[in-house]
N, C-alpha and C. Protein backbone atom coordinates (compact mmCIF):
# COMPACT_ATOMS: atom_id res chain seq x y z
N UNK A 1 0.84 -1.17 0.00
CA UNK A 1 0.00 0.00 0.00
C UNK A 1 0.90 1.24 0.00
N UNK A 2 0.36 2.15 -1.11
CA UNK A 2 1.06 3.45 -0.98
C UNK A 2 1.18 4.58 0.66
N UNK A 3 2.04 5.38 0.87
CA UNK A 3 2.20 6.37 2.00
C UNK A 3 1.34 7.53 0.93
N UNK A 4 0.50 7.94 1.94
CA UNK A 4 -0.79 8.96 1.30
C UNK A 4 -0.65 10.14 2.08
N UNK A 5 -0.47 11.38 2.68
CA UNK A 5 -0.72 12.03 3.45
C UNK A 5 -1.87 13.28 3.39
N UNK A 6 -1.87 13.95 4.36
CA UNK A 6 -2.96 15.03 4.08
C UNK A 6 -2.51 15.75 2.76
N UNK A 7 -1.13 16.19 2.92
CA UNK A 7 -0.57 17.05 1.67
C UNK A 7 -0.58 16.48 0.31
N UNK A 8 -0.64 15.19 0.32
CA UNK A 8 -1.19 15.03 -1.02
C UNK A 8 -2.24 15.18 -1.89
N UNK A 9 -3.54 15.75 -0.66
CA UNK A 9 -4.76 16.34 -0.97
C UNK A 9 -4.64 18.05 -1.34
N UNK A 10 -3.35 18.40 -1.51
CA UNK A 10 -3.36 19.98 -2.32
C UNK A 10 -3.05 19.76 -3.81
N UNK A 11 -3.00 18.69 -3.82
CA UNK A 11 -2.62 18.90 -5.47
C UNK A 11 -3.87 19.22 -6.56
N UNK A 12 -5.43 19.17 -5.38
CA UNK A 12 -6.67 19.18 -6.27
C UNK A 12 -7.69 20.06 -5.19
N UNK A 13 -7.10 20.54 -4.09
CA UNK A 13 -7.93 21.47 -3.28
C UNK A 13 -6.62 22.52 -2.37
N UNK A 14 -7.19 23.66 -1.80
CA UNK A 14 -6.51 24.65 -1.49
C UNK A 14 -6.28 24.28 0.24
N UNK A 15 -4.91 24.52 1.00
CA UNK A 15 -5.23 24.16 1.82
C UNK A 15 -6.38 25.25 3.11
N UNK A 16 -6.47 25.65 2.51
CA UNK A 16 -7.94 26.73 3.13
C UNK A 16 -9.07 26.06 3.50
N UNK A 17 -9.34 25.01 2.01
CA UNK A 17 -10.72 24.42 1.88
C UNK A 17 -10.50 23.65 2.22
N UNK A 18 -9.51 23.22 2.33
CA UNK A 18 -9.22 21.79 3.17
C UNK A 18 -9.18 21.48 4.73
N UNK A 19 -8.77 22.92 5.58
CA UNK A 19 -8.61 23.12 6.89
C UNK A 19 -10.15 23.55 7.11
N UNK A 20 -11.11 24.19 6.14
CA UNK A 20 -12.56 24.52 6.50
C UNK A 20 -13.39 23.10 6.49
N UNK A 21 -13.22 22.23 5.71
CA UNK A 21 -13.86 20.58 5.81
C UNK A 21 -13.37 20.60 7.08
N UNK A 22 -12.44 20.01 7.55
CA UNK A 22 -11.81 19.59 8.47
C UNK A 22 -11.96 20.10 10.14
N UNK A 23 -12.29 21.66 9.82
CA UNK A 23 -12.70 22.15 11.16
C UNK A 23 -14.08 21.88 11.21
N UNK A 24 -15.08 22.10 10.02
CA UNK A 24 -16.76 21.88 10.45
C UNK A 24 -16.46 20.09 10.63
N UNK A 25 -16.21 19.11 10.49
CA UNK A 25 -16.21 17.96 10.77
C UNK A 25 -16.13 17.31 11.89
N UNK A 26 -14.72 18.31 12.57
CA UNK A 26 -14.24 17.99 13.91
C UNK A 26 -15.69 18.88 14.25
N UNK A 27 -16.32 19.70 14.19
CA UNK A 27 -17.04 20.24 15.06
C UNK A 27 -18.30 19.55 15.33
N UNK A 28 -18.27 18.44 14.09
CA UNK A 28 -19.38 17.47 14.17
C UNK A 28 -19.28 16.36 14.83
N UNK A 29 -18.11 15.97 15.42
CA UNK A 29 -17.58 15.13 16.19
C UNK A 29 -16.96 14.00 15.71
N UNK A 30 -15.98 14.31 14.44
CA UNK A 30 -15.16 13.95 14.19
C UNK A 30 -14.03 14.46 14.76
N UNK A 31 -12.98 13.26 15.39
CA UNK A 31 -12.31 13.80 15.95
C UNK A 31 -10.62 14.08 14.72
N UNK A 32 -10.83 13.39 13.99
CA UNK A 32 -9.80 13.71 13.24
C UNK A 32 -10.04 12.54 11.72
N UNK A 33 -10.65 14.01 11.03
CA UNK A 33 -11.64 13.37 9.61
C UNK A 33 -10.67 12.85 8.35
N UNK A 34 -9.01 13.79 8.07
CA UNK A 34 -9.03 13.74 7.15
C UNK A 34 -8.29 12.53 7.27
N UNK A 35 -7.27 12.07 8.37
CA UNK A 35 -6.41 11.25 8.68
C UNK A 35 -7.01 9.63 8.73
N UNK A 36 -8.40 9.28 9.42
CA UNK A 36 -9.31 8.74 9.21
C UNK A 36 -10.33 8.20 7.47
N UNK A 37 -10.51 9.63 7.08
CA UNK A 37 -10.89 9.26 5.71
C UNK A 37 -9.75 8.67 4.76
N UNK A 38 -8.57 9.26 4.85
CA UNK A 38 -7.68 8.84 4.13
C UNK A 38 -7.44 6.86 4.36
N UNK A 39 -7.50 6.82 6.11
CA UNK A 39 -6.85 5.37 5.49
C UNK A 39 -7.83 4.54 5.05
N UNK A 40 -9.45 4.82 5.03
CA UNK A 40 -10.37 4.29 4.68
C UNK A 40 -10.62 3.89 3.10
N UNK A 41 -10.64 5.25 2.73
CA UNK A 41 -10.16 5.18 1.16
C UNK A 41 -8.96 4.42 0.33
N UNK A 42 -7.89 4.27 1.51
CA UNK A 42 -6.67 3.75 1.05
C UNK A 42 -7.36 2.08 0.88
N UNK A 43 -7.45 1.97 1.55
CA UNK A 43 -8.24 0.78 2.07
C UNK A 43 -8.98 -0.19 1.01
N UNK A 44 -10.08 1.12 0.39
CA UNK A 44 -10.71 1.12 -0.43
C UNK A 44 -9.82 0.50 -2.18
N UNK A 45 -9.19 1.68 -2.13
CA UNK A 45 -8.40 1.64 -3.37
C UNK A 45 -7.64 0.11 -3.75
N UNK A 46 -6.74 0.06 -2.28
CA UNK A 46 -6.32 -1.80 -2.23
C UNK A 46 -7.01 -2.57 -2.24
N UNK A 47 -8.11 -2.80 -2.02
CA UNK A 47 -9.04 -3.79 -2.20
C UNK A 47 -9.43 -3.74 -3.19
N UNK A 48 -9.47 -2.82 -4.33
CA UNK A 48 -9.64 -3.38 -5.91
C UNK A 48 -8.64 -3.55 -7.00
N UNK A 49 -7.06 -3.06 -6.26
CA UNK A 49 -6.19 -3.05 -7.10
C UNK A 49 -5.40 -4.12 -6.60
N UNK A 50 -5.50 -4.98 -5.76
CA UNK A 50 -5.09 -5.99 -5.06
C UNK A 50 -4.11 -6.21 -5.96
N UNK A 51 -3.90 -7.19 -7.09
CA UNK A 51 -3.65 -8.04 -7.67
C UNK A 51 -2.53 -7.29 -8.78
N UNK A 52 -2.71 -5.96 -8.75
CA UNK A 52 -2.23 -4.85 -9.66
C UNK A 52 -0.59 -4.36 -8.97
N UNK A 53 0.41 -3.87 -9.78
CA UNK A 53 1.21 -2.94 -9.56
C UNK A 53 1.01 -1.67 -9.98
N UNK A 54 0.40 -1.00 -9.30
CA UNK A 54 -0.31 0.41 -10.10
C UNK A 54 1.11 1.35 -9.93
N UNK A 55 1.25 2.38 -10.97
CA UNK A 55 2.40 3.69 -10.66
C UNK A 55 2.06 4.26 -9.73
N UNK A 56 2.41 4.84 -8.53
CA UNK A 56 1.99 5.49 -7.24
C UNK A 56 1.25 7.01 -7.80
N UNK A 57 1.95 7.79 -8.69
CA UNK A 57 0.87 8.53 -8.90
C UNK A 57 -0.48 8.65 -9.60
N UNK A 58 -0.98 7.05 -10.03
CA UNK A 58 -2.45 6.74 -10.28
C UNK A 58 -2.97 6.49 -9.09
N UNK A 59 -2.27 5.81 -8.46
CA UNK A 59 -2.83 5.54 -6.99
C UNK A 59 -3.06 6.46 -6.18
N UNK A 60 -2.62 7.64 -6.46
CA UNK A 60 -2.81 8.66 -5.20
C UNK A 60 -3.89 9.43 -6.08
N UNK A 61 -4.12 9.25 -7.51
CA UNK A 61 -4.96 9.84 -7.91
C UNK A 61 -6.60 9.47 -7.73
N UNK A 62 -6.12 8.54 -8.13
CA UNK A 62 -7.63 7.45 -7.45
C UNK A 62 -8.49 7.80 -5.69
N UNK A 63 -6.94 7.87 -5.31
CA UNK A 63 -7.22 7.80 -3.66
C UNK A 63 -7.68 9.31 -3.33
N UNK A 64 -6.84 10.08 -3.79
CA UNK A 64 -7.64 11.43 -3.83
C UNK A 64 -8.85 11.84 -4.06
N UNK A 65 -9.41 11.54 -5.23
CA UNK A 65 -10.54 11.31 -5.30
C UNK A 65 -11.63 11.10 -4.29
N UNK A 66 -11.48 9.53 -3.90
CA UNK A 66 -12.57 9.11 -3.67
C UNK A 66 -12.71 9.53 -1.58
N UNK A 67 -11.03 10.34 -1.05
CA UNK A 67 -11.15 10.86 -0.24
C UNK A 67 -11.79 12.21 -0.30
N UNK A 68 -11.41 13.44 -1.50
CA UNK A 68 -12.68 14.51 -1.12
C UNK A 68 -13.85 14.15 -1.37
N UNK A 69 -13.84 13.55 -2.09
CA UNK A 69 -15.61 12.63 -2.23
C UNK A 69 -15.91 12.74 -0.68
N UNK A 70 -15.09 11.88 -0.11
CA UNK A 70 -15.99 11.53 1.11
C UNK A 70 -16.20 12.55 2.18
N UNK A 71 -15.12 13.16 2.03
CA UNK A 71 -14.68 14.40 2.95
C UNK A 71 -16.40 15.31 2.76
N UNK A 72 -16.28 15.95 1.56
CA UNK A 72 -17.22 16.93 1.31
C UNK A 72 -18.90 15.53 1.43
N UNK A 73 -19.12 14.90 1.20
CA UNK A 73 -20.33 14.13 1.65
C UNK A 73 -20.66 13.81 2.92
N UNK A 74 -19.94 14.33 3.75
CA UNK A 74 -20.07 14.09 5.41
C UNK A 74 -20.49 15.38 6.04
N UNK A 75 -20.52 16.33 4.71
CA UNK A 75 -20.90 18.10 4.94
C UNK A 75 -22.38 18.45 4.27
N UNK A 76 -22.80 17.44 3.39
CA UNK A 76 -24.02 17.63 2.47
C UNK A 76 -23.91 17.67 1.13
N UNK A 77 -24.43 18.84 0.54
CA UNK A 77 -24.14 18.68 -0.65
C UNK A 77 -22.36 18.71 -1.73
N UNK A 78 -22.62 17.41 -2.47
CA UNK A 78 -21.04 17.29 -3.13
C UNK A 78 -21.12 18.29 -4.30
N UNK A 79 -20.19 18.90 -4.34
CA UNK A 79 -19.62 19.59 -5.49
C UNK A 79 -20.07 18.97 -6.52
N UNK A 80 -20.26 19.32 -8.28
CA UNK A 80 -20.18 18.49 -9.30
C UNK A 80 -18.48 18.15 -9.56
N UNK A 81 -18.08 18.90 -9.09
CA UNK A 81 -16.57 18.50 -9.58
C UNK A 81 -15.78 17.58 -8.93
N UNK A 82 -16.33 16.68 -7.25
CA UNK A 82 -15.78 15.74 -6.73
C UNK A 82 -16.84 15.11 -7.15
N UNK A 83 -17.65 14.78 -7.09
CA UNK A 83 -18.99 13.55 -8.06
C UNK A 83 -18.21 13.34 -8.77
N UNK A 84 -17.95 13.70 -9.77
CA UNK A 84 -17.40 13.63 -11.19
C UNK A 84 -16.23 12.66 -11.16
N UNK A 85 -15.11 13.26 -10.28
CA UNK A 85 -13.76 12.55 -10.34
C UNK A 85 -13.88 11.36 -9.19
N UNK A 86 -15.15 11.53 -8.31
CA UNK A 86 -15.23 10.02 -7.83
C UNK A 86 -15.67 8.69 -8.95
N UNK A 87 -16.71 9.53 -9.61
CA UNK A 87 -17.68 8.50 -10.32
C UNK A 87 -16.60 7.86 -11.17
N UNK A 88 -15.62 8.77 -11.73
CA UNK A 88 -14.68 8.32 -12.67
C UNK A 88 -13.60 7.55 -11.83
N UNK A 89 -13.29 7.84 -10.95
CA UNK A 89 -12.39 6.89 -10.08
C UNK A 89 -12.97 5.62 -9.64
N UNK A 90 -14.07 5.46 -9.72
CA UNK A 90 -15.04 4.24 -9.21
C UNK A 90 -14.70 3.63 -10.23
N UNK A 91 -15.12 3.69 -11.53
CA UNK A 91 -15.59 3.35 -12.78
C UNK A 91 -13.71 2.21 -13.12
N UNK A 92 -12.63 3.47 -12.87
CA UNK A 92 -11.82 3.05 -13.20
C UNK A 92 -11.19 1.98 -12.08
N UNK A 93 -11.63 2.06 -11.34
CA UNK A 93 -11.15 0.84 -9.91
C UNK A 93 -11.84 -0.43 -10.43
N UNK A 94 -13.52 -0.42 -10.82
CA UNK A 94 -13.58 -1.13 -10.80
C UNK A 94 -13.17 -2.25 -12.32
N UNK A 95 -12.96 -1.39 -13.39
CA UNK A 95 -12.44 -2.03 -14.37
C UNK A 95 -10.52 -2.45 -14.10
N UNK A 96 -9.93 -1.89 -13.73
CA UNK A 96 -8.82 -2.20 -12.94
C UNK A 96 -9.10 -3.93 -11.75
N UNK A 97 -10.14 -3.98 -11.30
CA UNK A 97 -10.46 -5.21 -10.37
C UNK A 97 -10.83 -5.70 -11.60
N UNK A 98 -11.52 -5.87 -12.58
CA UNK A 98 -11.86 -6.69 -13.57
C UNK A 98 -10.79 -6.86 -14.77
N UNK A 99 -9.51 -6.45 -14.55
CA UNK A 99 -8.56 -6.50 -15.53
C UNK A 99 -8.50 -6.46 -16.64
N UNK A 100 -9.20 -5.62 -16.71
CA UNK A 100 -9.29 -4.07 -18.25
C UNK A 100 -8.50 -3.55 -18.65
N UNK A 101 -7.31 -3.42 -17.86
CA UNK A 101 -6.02 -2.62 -18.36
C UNK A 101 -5.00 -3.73 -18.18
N UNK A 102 -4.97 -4.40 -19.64
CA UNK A 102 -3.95 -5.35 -19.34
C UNK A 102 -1.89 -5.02 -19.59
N UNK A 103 -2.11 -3.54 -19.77
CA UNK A 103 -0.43 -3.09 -19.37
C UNK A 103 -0.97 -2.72 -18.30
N UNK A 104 -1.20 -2.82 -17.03
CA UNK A 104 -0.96 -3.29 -15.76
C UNK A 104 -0.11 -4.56 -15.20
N UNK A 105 0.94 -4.48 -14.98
CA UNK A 105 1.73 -5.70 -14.59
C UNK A 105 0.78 -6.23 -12.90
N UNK A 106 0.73 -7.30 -12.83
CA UNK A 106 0.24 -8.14 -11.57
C UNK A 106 1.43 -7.78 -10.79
N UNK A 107 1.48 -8.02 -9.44
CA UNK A 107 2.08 -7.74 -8.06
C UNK A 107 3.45 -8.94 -8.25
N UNK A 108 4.68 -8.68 -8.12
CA UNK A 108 5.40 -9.49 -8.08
C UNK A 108 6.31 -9.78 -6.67
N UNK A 109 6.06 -10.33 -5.95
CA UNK A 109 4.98 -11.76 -5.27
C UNK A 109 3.43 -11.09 -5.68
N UNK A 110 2.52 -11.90 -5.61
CA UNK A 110 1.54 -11.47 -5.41
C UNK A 110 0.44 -12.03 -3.98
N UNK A 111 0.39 -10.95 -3.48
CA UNK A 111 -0.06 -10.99 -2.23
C UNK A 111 -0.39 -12.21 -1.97
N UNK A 112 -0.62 -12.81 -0.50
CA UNK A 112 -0.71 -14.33 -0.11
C UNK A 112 -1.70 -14.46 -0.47
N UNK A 113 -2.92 -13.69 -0.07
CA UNK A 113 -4.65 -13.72 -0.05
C UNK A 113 -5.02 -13.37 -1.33
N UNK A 114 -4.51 -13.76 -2.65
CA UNK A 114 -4.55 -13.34 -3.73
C UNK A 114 -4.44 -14.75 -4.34
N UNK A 115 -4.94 -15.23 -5.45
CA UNK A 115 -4.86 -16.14 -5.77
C UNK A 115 -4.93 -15.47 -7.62
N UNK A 116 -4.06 -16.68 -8.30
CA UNK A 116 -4.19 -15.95 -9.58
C UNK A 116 -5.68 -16.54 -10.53
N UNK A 117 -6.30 -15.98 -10.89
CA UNK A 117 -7.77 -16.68 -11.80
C UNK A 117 -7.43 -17.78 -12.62
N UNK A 118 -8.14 -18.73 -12.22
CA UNK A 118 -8.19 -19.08 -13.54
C UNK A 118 -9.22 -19.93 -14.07
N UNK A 119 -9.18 -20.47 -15.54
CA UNK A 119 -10.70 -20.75 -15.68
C UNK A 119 -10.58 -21.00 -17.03
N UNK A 120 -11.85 -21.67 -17.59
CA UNK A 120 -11.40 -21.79 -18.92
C UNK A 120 -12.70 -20.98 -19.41
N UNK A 121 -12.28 -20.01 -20.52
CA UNK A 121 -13.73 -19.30 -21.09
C UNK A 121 -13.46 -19.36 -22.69
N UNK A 122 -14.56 -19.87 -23.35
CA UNK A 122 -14.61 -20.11 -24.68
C UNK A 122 -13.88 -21.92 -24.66
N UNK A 123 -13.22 -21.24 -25.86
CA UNK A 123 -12.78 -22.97 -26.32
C UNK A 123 -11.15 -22.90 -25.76
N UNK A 124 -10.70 -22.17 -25.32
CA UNK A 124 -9.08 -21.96 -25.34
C UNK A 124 -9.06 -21.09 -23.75
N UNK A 125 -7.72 -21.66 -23.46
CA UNK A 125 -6.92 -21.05 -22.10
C UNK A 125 -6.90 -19.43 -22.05
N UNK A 126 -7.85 -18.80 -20.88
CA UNK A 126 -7.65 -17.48 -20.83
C UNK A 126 -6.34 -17.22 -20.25
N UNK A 127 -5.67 -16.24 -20.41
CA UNK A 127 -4.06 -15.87 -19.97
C UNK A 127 -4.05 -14.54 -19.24
């Protein structure tokens, strides 16, 4: 799993708007939202790229995402512009778990709890 930090959430929000989520949250009784959302999402992200060696900066892109997603949905209404780059980060996780992008190299070991597919579909050995 990638190292994610708060600061990697300025590369797509200001840290202004980021310390204003963060203070109405804690005031909602979160005691510490973004540090929390982050490893949730991380979480998230590994559990569909399991099997994947992703470049760390897709991964933090992904993860970004689907953390202001969550960030700003714990406040009410989402922006169209985090909808957007969640829906598209969803979309692409989950075709990534369905191995859609086959220049994606697999994990070399690949995780214990990982098993490689296999199966026969059609008349011939899927690879």
């Amino acid at each position: 799993m990638i190292t994610f930090i708060e600061k990697d959430l300025l590369a797509d929000i200001s840290k202004r708007e980021l310390d204003g989520i963060a203070k109405k949250l804690v005031e909602l009784g979160d005691p510490d939202p973004i540090t929390t959302t982050i490893a949730e999402q991380l979480q998230k992200v590994d559990d569909f790229t399991r099997r994947y060696a992703l470049p760390v900066d897709r991964e933090k892109r992904l993860v970004r995402a689907l953390v202001l997603f969550e960030l700003y949905s714990r406040l009410g209404p989402i922006p169209a512009k985090r909808e957007t780059k969640h829906d598209q980060a969803m979309k692409e996780l989950r075709e990534i778990r369905d191995g859609k992008f086959p220049d994606l190299p697999l994990k070399d070991p690949l995780p214990t709890d990982v098993n490689p597919q296999t199966g026969n579909w059609g008349s011939g050995k899927k690879f």
